[in-house]
PDB file of N, CA and C in Angstrom:
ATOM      1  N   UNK A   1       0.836  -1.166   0.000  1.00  0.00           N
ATOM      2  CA  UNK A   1       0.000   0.000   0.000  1.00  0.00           C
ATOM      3  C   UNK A   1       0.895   1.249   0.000  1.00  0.00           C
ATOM      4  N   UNK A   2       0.105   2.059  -1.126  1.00  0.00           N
ATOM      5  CA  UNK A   2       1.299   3.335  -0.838  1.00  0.00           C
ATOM      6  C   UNK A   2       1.189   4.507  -0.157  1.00  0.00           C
ATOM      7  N   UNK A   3       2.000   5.087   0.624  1.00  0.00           N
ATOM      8  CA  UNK A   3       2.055   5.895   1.738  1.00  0.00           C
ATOM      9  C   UNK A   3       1.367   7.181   0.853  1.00  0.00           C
ATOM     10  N   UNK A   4       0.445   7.771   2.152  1.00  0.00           N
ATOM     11  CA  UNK A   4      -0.219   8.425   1.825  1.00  0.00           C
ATOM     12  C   UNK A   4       0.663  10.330   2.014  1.00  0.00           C
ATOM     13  N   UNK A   5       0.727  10.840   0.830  1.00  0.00           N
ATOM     14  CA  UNK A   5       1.505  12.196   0.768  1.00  0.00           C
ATOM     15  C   UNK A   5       1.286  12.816   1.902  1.00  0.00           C
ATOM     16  N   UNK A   6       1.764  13.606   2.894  1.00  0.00           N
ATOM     17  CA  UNK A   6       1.869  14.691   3.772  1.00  0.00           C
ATOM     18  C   UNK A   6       1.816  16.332   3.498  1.00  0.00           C
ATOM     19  N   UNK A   7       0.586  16.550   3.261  1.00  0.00           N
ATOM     20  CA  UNK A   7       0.808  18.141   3.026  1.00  0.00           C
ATOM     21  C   UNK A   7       0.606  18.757   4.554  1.00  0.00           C
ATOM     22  N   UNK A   8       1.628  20.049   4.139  1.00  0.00           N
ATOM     23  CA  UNK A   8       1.869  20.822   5.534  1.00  0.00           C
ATOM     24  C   UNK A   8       0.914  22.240   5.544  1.00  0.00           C
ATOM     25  N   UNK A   9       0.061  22.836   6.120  1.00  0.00           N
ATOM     26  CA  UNK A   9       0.032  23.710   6.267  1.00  0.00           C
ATOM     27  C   UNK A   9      -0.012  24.926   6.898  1.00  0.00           C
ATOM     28  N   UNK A  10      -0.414  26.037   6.793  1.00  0.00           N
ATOM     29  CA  UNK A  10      -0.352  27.308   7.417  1.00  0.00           C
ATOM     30  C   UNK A  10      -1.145  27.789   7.896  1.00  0.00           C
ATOM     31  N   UNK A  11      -1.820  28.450   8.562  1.00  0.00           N
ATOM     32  CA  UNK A  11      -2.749  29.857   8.704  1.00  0.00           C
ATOM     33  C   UNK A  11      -1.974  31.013   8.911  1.00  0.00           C
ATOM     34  N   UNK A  12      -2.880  31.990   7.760  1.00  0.00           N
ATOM     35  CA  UNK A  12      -1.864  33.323   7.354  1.00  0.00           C
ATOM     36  C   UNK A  12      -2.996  34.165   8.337  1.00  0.00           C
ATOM     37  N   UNK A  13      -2.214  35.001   8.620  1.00  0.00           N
ATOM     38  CA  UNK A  13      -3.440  36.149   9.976  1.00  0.00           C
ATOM     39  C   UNK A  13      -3.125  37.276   9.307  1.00  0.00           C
ATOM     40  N   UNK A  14      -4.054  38.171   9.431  1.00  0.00           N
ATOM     41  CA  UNK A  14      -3.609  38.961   8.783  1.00  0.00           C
ATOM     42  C   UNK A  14      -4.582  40.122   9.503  1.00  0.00           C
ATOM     43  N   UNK A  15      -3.724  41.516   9.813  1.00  0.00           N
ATOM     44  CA  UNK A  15      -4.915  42.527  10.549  1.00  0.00           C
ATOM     45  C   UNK A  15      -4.586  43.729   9.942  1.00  0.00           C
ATOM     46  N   UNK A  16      -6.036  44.327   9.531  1.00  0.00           N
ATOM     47  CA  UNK A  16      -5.859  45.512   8.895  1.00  0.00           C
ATOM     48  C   UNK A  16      -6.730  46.391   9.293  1.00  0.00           C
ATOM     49  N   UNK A  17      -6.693  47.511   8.708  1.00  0.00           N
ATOM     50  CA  UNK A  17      -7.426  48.827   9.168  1.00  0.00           C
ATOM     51  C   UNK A  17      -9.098  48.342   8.162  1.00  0.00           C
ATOM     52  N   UNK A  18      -9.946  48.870   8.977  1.00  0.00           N
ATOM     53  CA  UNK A  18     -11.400  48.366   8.196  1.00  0.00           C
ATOM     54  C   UNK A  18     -11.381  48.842   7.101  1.00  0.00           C
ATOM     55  N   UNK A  19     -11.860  47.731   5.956  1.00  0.00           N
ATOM     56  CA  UNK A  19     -12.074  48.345   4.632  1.00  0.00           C
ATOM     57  C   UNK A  19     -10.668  48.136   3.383  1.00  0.00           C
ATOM     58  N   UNK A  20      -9.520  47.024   4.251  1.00  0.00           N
ATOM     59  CA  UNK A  20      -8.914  46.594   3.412  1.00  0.00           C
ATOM     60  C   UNK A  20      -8.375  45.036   3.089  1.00  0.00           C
ATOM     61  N   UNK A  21      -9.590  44.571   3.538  1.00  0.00           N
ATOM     62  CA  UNK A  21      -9.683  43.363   3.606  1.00  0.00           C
ATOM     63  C   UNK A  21      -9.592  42.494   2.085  1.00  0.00           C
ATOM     64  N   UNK A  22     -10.190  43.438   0.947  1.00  0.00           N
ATOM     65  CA  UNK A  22     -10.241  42.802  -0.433  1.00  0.00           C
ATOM     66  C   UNK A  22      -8.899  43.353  -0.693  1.00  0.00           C
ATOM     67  N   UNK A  23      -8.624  43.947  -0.548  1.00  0.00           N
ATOM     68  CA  UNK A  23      -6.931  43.921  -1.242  1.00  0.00           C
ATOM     69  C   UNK A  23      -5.631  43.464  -0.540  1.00  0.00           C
ATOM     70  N   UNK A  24      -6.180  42.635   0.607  1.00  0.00           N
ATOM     71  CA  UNK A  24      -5.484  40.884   1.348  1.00  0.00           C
ATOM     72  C   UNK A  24      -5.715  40.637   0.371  1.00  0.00           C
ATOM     73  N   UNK A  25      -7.056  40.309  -0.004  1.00  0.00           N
ATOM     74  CA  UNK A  25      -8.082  38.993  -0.353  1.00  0.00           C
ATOM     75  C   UNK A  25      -7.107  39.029  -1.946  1.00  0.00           C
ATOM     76  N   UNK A  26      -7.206  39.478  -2.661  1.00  0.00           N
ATOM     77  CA  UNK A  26      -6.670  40.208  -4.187  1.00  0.00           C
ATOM     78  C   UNK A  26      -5.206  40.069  -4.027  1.00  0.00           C
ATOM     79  N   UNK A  27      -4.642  40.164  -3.192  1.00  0.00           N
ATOM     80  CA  UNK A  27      -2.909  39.821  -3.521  1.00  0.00           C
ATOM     81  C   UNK A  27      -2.610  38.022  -2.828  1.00  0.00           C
ATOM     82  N   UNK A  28      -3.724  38.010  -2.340  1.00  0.00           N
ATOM     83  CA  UNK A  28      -3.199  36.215  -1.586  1.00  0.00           C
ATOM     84  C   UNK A  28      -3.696  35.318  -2.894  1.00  0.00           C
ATOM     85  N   UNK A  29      -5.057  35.794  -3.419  1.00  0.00           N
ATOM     86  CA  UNK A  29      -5.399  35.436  -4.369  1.00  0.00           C
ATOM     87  C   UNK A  29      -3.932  35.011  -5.750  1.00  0.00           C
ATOM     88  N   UNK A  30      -3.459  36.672  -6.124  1.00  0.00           N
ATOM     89  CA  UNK A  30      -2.601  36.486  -6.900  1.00  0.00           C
ATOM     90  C   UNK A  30      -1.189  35.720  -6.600  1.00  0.00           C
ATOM     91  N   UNK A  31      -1.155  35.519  -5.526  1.00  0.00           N
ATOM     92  CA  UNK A  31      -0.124  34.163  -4.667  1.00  0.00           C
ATOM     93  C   UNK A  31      -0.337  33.303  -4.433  1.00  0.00           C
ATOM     94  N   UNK A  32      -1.932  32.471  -4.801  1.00  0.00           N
ATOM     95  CA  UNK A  32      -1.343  31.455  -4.901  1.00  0.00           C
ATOM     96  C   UNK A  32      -2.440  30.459  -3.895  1.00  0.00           C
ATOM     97  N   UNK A  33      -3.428  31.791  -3.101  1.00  0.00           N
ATOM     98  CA  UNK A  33      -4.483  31.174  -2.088  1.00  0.00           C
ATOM     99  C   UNK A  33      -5.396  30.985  -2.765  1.00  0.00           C
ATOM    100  N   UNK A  34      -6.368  30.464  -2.825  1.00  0.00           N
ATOM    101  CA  UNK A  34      -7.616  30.118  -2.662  1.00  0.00           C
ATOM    102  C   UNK A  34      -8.590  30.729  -2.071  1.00  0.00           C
ATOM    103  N   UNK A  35      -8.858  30.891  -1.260  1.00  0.00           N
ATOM    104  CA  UNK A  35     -10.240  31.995  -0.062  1.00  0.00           C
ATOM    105  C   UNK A  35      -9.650  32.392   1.148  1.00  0.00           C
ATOM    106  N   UNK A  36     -10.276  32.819   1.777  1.00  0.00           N
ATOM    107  CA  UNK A  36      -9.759  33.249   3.183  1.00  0.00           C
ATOM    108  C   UNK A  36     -11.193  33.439   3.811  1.00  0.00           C
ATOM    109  N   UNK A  37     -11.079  33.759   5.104  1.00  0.00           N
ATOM    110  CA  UNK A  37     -12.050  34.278   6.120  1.00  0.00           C
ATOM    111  C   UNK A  37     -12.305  35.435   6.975  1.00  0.00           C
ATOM    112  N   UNK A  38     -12.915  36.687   6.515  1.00  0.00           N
ATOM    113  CA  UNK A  38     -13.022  37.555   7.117  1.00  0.00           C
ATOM    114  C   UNK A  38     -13.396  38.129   8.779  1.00  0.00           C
ATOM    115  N   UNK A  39     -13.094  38.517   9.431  1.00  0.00           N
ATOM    116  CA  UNK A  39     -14.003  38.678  10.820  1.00  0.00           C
ATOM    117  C   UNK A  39     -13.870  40.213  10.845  1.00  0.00           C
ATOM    118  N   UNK A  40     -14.958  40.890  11.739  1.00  0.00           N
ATOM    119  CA  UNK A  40     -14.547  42.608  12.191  1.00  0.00           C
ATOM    120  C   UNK A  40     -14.313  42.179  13.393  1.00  0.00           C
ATOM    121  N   UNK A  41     -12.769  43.174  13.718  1.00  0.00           N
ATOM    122  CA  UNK A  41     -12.039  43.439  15.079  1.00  0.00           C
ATOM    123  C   UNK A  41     -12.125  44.910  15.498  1.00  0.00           C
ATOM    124  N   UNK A  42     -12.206  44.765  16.941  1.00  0.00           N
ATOM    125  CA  UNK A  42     -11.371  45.972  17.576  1.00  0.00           C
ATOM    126  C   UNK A  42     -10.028  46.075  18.148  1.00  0.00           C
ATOM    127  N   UNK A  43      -9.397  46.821  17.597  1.00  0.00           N
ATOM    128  CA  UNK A  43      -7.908  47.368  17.868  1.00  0.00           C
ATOM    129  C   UNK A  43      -8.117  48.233  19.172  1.00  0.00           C
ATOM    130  N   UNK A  44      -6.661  47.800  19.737  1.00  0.00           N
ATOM    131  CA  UNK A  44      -6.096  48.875  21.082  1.00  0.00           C
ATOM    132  C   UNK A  44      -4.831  48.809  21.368  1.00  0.00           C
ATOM    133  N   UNK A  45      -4.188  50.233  21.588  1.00  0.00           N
ATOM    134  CA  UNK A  45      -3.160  50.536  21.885  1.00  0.00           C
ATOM    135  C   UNK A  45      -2.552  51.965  22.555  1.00  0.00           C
ATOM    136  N   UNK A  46      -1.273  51.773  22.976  1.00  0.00           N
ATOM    137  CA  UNK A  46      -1.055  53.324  23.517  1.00  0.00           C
ATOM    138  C   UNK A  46      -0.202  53.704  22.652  1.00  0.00           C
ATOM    139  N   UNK A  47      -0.341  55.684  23.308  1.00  0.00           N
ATOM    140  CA  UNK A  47       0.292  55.747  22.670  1.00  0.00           C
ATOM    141  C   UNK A  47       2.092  55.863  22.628  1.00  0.00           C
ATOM    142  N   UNK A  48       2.461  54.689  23.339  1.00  0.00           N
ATOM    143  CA  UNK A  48       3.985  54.484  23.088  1.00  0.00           C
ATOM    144  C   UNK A  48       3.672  53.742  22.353  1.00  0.00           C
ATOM    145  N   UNK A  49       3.026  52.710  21.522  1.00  0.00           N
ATOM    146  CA  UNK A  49       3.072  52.536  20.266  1.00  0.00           C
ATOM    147  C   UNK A  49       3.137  52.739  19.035  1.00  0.00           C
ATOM    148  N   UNK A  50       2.268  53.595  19.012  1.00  0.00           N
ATOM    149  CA  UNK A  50       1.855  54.581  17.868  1.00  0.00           C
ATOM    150  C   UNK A  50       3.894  55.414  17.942  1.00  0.00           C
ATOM    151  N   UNK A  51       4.019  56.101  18.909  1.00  0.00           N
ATOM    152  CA  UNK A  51       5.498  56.678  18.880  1.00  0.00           C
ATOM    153  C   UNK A  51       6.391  55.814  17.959  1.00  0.00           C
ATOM    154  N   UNK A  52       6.823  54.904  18.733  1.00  0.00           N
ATOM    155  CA  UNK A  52       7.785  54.050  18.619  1.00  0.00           C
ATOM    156  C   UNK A  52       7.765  53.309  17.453  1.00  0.00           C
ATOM    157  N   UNK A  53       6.225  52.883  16.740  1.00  0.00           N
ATOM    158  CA  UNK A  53       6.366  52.109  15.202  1.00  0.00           C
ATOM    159  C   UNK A  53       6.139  53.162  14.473  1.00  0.00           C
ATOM    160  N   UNK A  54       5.739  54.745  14.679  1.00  0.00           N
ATOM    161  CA  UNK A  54       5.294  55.678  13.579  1.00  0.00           C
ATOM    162  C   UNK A  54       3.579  55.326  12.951  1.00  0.00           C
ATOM    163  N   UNK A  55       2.794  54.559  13.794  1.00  0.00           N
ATOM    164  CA  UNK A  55       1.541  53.971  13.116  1.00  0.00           C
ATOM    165  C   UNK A  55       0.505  54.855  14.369  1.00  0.00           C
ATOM    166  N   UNK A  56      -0.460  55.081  13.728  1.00  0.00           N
ATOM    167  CA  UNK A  56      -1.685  55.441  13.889  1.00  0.00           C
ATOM    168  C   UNK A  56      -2.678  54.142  14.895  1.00  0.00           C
ATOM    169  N   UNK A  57      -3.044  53.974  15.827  1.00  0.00           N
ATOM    170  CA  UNK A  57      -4.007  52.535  16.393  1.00  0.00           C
ATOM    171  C   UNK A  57      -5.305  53.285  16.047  1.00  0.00           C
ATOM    172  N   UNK A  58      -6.084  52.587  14.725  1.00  0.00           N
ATOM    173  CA  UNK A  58      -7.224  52.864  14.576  1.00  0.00           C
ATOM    174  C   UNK A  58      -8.262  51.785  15.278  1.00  0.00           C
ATOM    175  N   UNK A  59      -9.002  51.979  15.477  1.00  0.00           N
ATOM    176  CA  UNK A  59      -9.890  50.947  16.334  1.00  0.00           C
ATOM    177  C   UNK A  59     -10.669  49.921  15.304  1.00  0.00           C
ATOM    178  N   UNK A  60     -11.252  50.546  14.112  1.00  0.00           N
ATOM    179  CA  UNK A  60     -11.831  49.334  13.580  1.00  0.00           C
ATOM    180  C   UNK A  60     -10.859  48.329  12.508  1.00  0.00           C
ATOM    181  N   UNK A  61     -11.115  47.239  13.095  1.00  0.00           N
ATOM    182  CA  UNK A  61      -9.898  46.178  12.491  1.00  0.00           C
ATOM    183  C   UNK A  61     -10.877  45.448  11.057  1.00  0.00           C
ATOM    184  N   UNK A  62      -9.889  44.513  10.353  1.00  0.00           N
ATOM    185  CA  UNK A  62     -10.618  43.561  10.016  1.00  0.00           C
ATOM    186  C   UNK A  62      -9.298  42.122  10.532  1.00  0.00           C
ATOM    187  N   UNK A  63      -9.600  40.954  10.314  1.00  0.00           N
ATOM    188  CA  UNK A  63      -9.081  40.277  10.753  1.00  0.00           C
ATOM    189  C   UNK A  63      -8.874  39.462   9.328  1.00  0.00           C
ATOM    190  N   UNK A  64      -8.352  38.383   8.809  1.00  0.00           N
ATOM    191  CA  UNK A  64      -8.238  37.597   7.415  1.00  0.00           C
ATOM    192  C   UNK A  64      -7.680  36.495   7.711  1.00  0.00           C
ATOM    193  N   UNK A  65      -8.316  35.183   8.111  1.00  0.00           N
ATOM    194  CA  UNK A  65      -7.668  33.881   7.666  1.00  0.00           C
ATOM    195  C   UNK A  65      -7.339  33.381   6.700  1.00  0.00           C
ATOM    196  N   UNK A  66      -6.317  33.073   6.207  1.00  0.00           N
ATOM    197  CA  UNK A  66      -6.032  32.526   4.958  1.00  0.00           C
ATOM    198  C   UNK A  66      -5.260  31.215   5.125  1.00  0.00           C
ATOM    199  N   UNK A  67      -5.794  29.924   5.236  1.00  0.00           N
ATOM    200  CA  UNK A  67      -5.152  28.801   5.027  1.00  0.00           C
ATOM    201  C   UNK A  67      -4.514  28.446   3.840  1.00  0.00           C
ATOM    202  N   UNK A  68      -3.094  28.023   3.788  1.00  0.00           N
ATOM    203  CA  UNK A  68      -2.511  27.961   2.808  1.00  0.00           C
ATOM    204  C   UNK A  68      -1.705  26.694   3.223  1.00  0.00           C
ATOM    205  N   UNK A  69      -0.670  26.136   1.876  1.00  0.00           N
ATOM    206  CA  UNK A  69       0.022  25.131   1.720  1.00  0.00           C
ATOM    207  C   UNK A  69       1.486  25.593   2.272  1.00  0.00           C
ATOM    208  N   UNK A  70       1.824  25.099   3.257  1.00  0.00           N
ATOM    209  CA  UNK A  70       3.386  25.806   3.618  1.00  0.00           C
ATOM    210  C   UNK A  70       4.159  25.862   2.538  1.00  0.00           C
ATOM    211  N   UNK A  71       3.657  25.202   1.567  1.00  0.00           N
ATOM    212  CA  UNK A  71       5.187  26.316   0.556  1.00  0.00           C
ATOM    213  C   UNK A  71       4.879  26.878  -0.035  1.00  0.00           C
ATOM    214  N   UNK A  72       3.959  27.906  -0.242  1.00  0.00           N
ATOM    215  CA  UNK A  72       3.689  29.309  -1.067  1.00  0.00           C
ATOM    216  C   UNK A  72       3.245  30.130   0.453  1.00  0.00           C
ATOM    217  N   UNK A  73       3.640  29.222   1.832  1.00  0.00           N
ATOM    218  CA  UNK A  73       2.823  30.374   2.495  1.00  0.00           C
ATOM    219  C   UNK A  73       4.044  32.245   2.308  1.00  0.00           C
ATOM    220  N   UNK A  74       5.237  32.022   2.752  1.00  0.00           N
ATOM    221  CA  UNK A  74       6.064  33.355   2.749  1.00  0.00           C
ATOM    222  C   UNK A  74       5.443  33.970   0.779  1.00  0.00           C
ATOM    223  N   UNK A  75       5.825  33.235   0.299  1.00  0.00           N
ATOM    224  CA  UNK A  75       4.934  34.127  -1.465  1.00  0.00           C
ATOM    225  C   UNK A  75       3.754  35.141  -0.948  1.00  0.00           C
ATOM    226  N   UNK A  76       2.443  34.588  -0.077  1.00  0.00           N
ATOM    227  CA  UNK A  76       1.671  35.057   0.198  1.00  0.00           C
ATOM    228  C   UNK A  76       1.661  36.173   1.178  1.00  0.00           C
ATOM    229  N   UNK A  77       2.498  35.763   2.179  1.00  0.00           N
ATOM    230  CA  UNK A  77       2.871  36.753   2.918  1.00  0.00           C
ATOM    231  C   UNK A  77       3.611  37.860   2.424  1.00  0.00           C
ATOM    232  N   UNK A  78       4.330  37.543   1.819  1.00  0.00           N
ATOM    233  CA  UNK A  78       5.185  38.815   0.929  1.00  0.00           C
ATOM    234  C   UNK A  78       4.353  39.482   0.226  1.00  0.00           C
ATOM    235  N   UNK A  79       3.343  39.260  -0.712  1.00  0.00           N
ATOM    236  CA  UNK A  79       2.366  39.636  -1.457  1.00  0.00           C
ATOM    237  C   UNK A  79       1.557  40.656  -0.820  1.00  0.00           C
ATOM    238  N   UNK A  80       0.765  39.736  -0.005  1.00  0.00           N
ATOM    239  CA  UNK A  80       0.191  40.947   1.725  1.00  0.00           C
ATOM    240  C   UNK A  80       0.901  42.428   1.968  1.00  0.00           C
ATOM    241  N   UNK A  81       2.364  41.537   2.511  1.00  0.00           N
ATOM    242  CA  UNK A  81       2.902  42.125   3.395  1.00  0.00           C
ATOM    243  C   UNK A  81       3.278  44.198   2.119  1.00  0.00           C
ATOM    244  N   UNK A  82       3.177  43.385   0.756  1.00  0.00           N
ATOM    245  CA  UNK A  82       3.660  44.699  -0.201  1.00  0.00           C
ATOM    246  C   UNK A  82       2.091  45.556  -0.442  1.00  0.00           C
ATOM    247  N   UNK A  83       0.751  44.364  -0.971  1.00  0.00           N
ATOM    248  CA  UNK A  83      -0.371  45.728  -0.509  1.00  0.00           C
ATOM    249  C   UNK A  83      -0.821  46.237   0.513  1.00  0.00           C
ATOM    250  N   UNK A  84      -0.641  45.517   1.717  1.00  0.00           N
ATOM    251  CA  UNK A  84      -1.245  46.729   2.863  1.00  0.00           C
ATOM    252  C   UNK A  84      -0.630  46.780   4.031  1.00  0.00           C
ATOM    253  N   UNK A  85       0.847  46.444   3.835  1.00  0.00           N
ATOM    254  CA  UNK A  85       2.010  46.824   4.797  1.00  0.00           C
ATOM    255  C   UNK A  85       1.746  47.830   5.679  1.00  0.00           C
ATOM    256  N   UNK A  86       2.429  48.191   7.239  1.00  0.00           N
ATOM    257  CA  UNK A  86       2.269  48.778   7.810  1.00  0.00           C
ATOM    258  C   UNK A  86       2.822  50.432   7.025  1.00  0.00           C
ATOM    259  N   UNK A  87       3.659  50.266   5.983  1.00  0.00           N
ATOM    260  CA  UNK A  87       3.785  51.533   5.554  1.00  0.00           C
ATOM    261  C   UNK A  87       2.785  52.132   4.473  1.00  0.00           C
ATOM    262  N   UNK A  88       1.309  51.368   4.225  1.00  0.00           N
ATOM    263  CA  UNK A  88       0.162  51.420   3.672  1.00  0.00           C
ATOM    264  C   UNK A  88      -1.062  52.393   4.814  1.00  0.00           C
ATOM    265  N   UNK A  89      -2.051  52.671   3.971  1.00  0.00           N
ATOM    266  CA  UNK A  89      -3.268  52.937   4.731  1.00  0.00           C
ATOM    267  C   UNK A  89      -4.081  51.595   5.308  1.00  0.00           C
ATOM    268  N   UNK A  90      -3.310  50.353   4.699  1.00  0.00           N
ATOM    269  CA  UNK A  90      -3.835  49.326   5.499  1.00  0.00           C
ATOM    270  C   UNK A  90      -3.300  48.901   6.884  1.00  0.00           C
ATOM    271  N   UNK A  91      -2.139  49.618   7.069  1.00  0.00           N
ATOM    272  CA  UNK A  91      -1.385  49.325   8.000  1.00  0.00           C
ATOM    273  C   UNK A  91      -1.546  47.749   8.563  1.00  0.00           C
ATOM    274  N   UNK A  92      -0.680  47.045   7.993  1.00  0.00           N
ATOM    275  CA  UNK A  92      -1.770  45.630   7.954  1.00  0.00           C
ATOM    276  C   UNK A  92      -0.398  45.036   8.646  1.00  0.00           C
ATOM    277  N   UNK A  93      -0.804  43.744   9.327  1.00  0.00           N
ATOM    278  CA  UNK A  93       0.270  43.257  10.291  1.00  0.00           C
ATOM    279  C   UNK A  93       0.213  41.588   9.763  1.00  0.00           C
ATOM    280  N   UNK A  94       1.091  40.929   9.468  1.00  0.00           N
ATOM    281  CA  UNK A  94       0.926  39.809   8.867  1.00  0.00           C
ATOM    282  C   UNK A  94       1.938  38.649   9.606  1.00  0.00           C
ATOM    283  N   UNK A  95       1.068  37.573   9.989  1.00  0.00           N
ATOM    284  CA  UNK A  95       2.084  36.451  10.650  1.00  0.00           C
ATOM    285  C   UNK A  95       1.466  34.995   9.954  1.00  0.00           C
ATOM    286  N   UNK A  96       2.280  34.139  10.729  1.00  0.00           N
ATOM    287  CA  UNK A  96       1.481  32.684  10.283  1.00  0.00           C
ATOM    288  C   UNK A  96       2.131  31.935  11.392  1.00  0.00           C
ATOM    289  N   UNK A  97       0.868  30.814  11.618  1.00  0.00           N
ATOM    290  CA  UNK A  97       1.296  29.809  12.328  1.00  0.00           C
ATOM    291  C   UNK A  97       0.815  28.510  12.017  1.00  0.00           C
ATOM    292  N   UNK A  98       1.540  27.289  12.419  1.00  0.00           N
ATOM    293  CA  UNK A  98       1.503  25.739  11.916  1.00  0.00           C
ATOM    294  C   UNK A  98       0.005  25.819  12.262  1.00  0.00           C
ATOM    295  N   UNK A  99      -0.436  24.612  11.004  1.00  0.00           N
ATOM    296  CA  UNK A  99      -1.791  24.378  11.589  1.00  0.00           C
ATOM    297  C   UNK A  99      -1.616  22.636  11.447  1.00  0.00           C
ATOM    298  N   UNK A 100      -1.910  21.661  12.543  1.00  0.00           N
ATOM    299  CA  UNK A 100      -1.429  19.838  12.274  1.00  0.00           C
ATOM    300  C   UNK A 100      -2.463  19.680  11.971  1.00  0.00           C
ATOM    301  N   UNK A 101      -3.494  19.623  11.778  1.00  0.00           N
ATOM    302  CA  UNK A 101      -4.660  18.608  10.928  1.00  0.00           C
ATOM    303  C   UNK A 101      -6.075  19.501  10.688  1.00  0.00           C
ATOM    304  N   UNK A 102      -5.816  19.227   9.367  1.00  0.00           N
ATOM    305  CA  UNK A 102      -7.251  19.701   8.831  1.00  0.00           C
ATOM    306  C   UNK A 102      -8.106  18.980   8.079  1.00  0.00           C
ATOM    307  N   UNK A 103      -9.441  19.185   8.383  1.00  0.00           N
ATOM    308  CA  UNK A 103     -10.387  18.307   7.458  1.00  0.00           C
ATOM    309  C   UNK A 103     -11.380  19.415   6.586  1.00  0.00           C
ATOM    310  N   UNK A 104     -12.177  18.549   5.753  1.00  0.00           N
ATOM    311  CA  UNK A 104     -12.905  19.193   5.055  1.00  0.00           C
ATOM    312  C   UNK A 104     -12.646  20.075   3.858  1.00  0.00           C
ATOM    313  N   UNK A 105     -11.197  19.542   3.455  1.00  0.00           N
ATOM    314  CA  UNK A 105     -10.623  20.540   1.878  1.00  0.00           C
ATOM    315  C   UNK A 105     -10.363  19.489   1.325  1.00  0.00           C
ATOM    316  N   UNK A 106     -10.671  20.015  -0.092  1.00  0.00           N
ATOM    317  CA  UNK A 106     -10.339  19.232  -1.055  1.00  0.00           C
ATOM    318  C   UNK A 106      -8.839  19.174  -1.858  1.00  0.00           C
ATOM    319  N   UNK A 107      -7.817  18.158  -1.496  1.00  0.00           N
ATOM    320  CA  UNK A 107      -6.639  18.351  -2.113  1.00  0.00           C
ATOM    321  C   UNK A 107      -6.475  18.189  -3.690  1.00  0.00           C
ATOM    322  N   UNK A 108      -5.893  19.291  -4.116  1.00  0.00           N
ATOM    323  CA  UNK A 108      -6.204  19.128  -5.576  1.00  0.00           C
ATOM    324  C   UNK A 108      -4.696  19.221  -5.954  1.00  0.00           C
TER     325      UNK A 108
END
């Protein structure tokens, strides 16, 4: 019997200022994702933050899951990270972390 392939993947997080959630959605797209998942957040911070990174803490967030295949996840992130970078009006903050088992996708 032959061993069954191991795909690895990601969840891409992604937080932005409200209202720039489709142009995540539009550059993960052009890297390589598939869909993602929107949520509305609230942001908080002081202001020795705002000082110290040069950023604005606006309160309405959006939030963006994007499950991806660990090897296009940094493509995607880079992609992100160039439309709504913190030096954007999206001021957008981008990480990822392991995700071990998922069900319910179709491997294609």
């Amino acid at each position: 019997m032959a061993e069954k392939e191991v795909i690895r993947h990601e969840v891409v997080v992604v937080i932005v200022n409200e209202g720039h959630s489709d142009k995540v959605m539009d550059a993960a797209r052009d890297a390589g994702a598939r869909g993602g998942t929107i949520a509305h957040a609230r942001g908080s911070g002081t202001k020795d933050i705002e000082k110290k990174y040069g950023i604005v803490i606006t309160p309405q967030k959006e939030m963006i899951y994007i499950l991806v295949n660990e090897s296009i996840r940094d493509k995607v992130m880079d992609a992100i990270n160039k439309a709504v970078g913190l030096d954007t009006l999206g001021q957008g903050i981008v990480f990822s972390l392991p995700v071990d088992n998922v069900s319910g996708l179709k491997l294609e």
